[in-house]
Protein backbone atom coordinates (compact mmCIF):
# COMPACT_ATOMS: atom_id res chain seq x y z
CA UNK A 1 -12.54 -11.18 7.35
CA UNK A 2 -14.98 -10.89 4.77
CA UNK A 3 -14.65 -13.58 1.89
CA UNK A 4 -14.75 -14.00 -1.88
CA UNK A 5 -13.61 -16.14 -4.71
CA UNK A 6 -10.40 -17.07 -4.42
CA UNK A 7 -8.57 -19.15 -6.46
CA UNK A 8 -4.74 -18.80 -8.29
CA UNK A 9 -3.73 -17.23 -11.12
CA UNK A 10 -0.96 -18.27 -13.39
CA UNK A 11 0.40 -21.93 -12.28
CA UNK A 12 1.61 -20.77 -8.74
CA UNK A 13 -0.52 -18.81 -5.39
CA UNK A 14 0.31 -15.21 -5.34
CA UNK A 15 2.09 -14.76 -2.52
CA UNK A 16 -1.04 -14.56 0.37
CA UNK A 17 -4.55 -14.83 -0.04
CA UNK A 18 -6.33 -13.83 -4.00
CA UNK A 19 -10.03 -12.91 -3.16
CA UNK A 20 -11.09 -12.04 -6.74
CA UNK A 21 -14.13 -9.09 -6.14
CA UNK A 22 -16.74 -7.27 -8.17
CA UNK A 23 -15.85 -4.16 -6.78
CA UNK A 24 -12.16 -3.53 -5.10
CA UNK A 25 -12.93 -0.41 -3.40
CA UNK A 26 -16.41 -2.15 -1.73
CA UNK A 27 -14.15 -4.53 -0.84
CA UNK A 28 -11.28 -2.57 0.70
CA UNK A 29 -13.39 -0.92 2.91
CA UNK A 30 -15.31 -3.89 3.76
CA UNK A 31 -12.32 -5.10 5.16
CA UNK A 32 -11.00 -2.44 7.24
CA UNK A 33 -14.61 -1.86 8.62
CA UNK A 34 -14.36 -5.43 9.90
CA UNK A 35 -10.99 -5.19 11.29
CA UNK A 36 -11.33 -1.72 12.63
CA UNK A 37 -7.18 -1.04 12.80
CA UNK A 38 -5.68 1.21 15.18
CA UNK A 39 -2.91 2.26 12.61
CA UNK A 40 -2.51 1.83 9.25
CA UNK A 41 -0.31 3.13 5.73
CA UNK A 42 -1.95 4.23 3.20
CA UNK A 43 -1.29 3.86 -0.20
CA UNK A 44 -1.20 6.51 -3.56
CA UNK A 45 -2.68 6.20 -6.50
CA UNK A 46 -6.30 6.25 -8.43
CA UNK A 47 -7.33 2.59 -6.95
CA UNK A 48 -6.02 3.38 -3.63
CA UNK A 49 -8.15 6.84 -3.84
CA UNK A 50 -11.39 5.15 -4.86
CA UNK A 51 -10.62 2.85 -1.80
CA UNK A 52 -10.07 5.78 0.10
CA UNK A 53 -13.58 7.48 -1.02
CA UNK A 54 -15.75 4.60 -0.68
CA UNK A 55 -13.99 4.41 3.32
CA UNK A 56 -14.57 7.38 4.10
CA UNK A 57 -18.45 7.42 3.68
CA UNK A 58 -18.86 4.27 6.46
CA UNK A 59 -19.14 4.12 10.19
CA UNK A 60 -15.22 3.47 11.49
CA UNK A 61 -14.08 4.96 14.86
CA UNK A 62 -11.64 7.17 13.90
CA UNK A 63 -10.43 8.96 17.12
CA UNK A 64 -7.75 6.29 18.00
CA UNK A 65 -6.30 5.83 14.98
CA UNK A 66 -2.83 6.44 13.82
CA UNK A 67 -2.46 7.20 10.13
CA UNK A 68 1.14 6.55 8.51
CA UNK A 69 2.36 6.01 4.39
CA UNK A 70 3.52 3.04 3.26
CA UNK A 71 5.33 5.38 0.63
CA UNK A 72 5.45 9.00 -0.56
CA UNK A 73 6.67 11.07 -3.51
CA UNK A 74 9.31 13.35 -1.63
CA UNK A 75 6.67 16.73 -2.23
CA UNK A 76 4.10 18.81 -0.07
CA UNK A 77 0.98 17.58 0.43
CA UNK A 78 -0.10 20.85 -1.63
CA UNK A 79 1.27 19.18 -4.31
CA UNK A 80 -0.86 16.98 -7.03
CA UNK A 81 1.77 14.55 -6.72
CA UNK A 82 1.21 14.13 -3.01
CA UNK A 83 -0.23 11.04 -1.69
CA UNK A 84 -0.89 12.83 1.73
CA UNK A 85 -2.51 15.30 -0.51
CA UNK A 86 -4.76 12.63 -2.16
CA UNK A 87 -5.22 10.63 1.39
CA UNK A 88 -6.24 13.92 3.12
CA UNK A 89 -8.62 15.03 -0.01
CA UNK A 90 -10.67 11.24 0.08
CA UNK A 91 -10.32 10.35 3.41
CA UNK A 92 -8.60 11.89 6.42
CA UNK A 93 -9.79 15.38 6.34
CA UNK A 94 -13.22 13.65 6.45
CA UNK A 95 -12.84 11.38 9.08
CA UNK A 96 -10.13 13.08 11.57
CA UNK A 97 -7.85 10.15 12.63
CA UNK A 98 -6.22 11.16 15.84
CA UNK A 99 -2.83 11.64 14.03
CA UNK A 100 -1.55 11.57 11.24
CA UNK A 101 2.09 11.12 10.19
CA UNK A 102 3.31 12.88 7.06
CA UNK A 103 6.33 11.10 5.52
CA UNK A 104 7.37 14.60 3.78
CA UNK A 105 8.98 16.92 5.36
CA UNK A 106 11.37 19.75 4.50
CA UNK A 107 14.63 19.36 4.11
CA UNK A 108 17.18 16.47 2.42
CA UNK A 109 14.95 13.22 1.86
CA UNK A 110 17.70 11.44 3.82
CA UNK A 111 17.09 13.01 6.71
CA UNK A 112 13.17 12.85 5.94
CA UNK A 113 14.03 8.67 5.57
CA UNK A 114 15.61 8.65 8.53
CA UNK A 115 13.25 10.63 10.82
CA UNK A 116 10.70 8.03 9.27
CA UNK A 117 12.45 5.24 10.10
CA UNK A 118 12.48 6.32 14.02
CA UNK A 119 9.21 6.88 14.00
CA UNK A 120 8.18 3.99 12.44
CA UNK A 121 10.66 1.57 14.32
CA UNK A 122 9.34 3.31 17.69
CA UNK A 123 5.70 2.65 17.33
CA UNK A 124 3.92 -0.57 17.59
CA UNK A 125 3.62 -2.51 14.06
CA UNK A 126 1.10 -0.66 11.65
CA UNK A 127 -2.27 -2.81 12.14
CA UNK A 128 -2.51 -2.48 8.48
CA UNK A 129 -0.55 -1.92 5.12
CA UNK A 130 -2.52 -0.67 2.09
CA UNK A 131 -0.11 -1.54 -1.07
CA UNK A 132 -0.85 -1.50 -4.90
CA UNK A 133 0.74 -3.06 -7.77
CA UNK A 134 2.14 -1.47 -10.80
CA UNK A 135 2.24 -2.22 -14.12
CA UNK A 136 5.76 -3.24 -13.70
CA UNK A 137 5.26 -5.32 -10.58
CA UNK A 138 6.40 -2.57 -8.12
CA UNK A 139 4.31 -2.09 -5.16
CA UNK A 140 5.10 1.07 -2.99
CA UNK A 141 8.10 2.57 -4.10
CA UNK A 142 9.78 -0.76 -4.56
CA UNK A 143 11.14 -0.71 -7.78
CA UNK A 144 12.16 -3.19 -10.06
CA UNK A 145 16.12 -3.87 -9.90
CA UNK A 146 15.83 -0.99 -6.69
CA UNK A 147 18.94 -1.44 -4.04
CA UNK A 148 15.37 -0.60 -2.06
CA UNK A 149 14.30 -3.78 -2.44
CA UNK A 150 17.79 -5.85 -1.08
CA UNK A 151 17.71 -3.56 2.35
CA UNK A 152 17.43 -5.81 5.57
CA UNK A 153 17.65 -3.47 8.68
CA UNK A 154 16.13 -0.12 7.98
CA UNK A 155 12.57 0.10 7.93
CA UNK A 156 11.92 3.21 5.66
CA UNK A 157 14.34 4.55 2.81
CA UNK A 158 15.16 7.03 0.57
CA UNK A 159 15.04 5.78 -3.17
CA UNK A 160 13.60 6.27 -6.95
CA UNK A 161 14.73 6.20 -10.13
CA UNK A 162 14.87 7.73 -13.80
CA UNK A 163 11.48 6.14 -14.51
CA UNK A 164 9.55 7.51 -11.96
CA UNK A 165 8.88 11.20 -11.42
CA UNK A 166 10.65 12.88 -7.76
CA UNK A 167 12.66 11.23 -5.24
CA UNK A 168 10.52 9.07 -2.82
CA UNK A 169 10.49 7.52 0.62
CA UNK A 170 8.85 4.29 1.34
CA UNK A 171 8.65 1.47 3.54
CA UNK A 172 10.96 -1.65 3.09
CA UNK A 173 10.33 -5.15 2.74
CA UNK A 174 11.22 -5.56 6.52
CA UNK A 175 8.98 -2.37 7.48
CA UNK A 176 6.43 -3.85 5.78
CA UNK A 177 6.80 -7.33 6.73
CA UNK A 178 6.12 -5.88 10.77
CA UNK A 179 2.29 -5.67 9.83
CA UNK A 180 -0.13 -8.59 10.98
CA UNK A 181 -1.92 -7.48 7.86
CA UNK A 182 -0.84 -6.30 4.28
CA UNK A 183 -3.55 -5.87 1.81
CA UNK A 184 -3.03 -5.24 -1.81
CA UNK A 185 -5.70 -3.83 -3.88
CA UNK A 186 -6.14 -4.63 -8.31
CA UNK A 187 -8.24 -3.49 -10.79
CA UNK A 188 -8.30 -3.19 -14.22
CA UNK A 189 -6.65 -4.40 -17.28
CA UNK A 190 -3.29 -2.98 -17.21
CA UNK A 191 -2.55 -4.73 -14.19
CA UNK A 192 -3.29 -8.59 -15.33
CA UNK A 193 -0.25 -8.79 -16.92
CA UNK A 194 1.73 -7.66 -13.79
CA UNK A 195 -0.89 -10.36 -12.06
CA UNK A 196 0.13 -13.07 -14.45
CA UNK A 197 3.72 -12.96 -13.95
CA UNK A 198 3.52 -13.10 -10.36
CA UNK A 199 0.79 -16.07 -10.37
CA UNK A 200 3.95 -17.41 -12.57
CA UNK A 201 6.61 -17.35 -10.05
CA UNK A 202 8.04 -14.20 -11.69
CA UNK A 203 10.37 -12.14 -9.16
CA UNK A 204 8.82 -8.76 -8.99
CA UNK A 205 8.89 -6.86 -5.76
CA UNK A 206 5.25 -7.38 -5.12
CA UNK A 207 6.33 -11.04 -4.91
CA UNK A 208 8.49 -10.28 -2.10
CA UNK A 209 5.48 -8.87 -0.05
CA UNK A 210 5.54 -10.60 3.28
CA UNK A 211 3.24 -10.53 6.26
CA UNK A 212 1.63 -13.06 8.94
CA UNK A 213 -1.51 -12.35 6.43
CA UNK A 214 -1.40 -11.19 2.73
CA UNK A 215 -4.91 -10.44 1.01
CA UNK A 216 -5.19 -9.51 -2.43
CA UNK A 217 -8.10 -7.58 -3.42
CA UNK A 218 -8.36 -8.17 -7.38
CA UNK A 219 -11.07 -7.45 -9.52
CA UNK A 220 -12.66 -9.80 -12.54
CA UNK A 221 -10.24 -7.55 -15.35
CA UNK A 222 -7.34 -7.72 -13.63
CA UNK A 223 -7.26 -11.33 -12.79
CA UNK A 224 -7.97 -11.98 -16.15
CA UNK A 225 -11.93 -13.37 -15.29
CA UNK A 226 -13.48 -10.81 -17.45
């Protein structure tokens, strides 16, 4: 995989590999050139879309690959909310993946978790999972103090909260945990704090991220470099 400076931040590793970058979406889709996945989740988000943009303008063979979420506001993809709608906008209506799997659709969002969950627990593990980090320390929609984040057989649930806008569906630590490769993607300011307390030991759910390989793709602001 391509390199760059890591190093640790806070007294204790992040949980994986820190490559701190001068440009996170460069780097993103340095990456995924290199390992060329035959299924991945996508992420949400204004990072995640710059990743997304700057992906969609190299040369990847798209016909074989499988496109799923790693998590999903429970809302059309007409919707601004939509991170389908923002995937398909930057990148897949561009590059024409040979499927991809929609984590929204109508009807209760159990039964949307649990048609998720099939599919998901059906296929082969996603080559790739594209995560983010909140201000809060949330990645996907694992929130802090979340029952989400204490589930241990399904691989997709149903969950939110009162701090974040619509109900949601989103990949578990286990569903994410079936990936050979997770790879979390930082920039800015407003993240280094998040960044801190996990270099600290802090328990946030991105410090429960686990994978055979863990990258962190962090820029110079949000590792606190800048």
């Amino acid at each position: 995989m391509p390199g760059g400076s890591g190093g640790h931040i806070g007294t204790v590793a992040l949980p994986g590999e820190l490559r701190v970058v001068g440009d996170v979406a460069e780097a993103f889709a340095d990456l995924v050139v290199e390992v060329a996945p035959a299924s991945l989740a996508l992420s949400g988000g204004d990072t995640a879309r710059r990743c997304y943009e700057e992906l969609a303008g190299r040369a990847l063979e798209w016909s074989g690959a499988e496109v799923f979420f790693g998590d999903e506001r429970f809302v059309p993809a007409g919707h601004p909310d939509s991170n389908e709608g923002m995937a398909r906008r930057a990148l897949l209506d561009r590059v024409r993946p040979k499927v991809v799997h929609p984590m929204y659709r109508p009807g209760p969002v159990g039964a949307a978790a649990d048609a998720y969950d099939e599919l998901v627990r059906a296929a082969p593990p996603i080559e790739l999972v594209h995560l983010g980090l909140g201000p809060d320390g949330h990645t996907a929609s694992l929130f802090p103090r979340s029952p989400a984040l204490d589930e241990r057989e399904r691989l997709v649930v149903a969950t939110g909260d009162d701090a974040h806008p619509h109900p949601r569906l989103t990949l578990t630590l286990p569903g994410i945990a079936r990936s050979p490769l997770v790879v979390f993607t930082v920039e800015g300011e407003t993240k280094r704090d998040a960044l801190d307390r996990l270099g600290a030991g802090a328990d946030l759910p991105a410090a429960r991220v686990r994978a055979d390989t863990v990258v962190w793709l962090v820029d110079a602001a949000a590792a606190g470099h800048a």
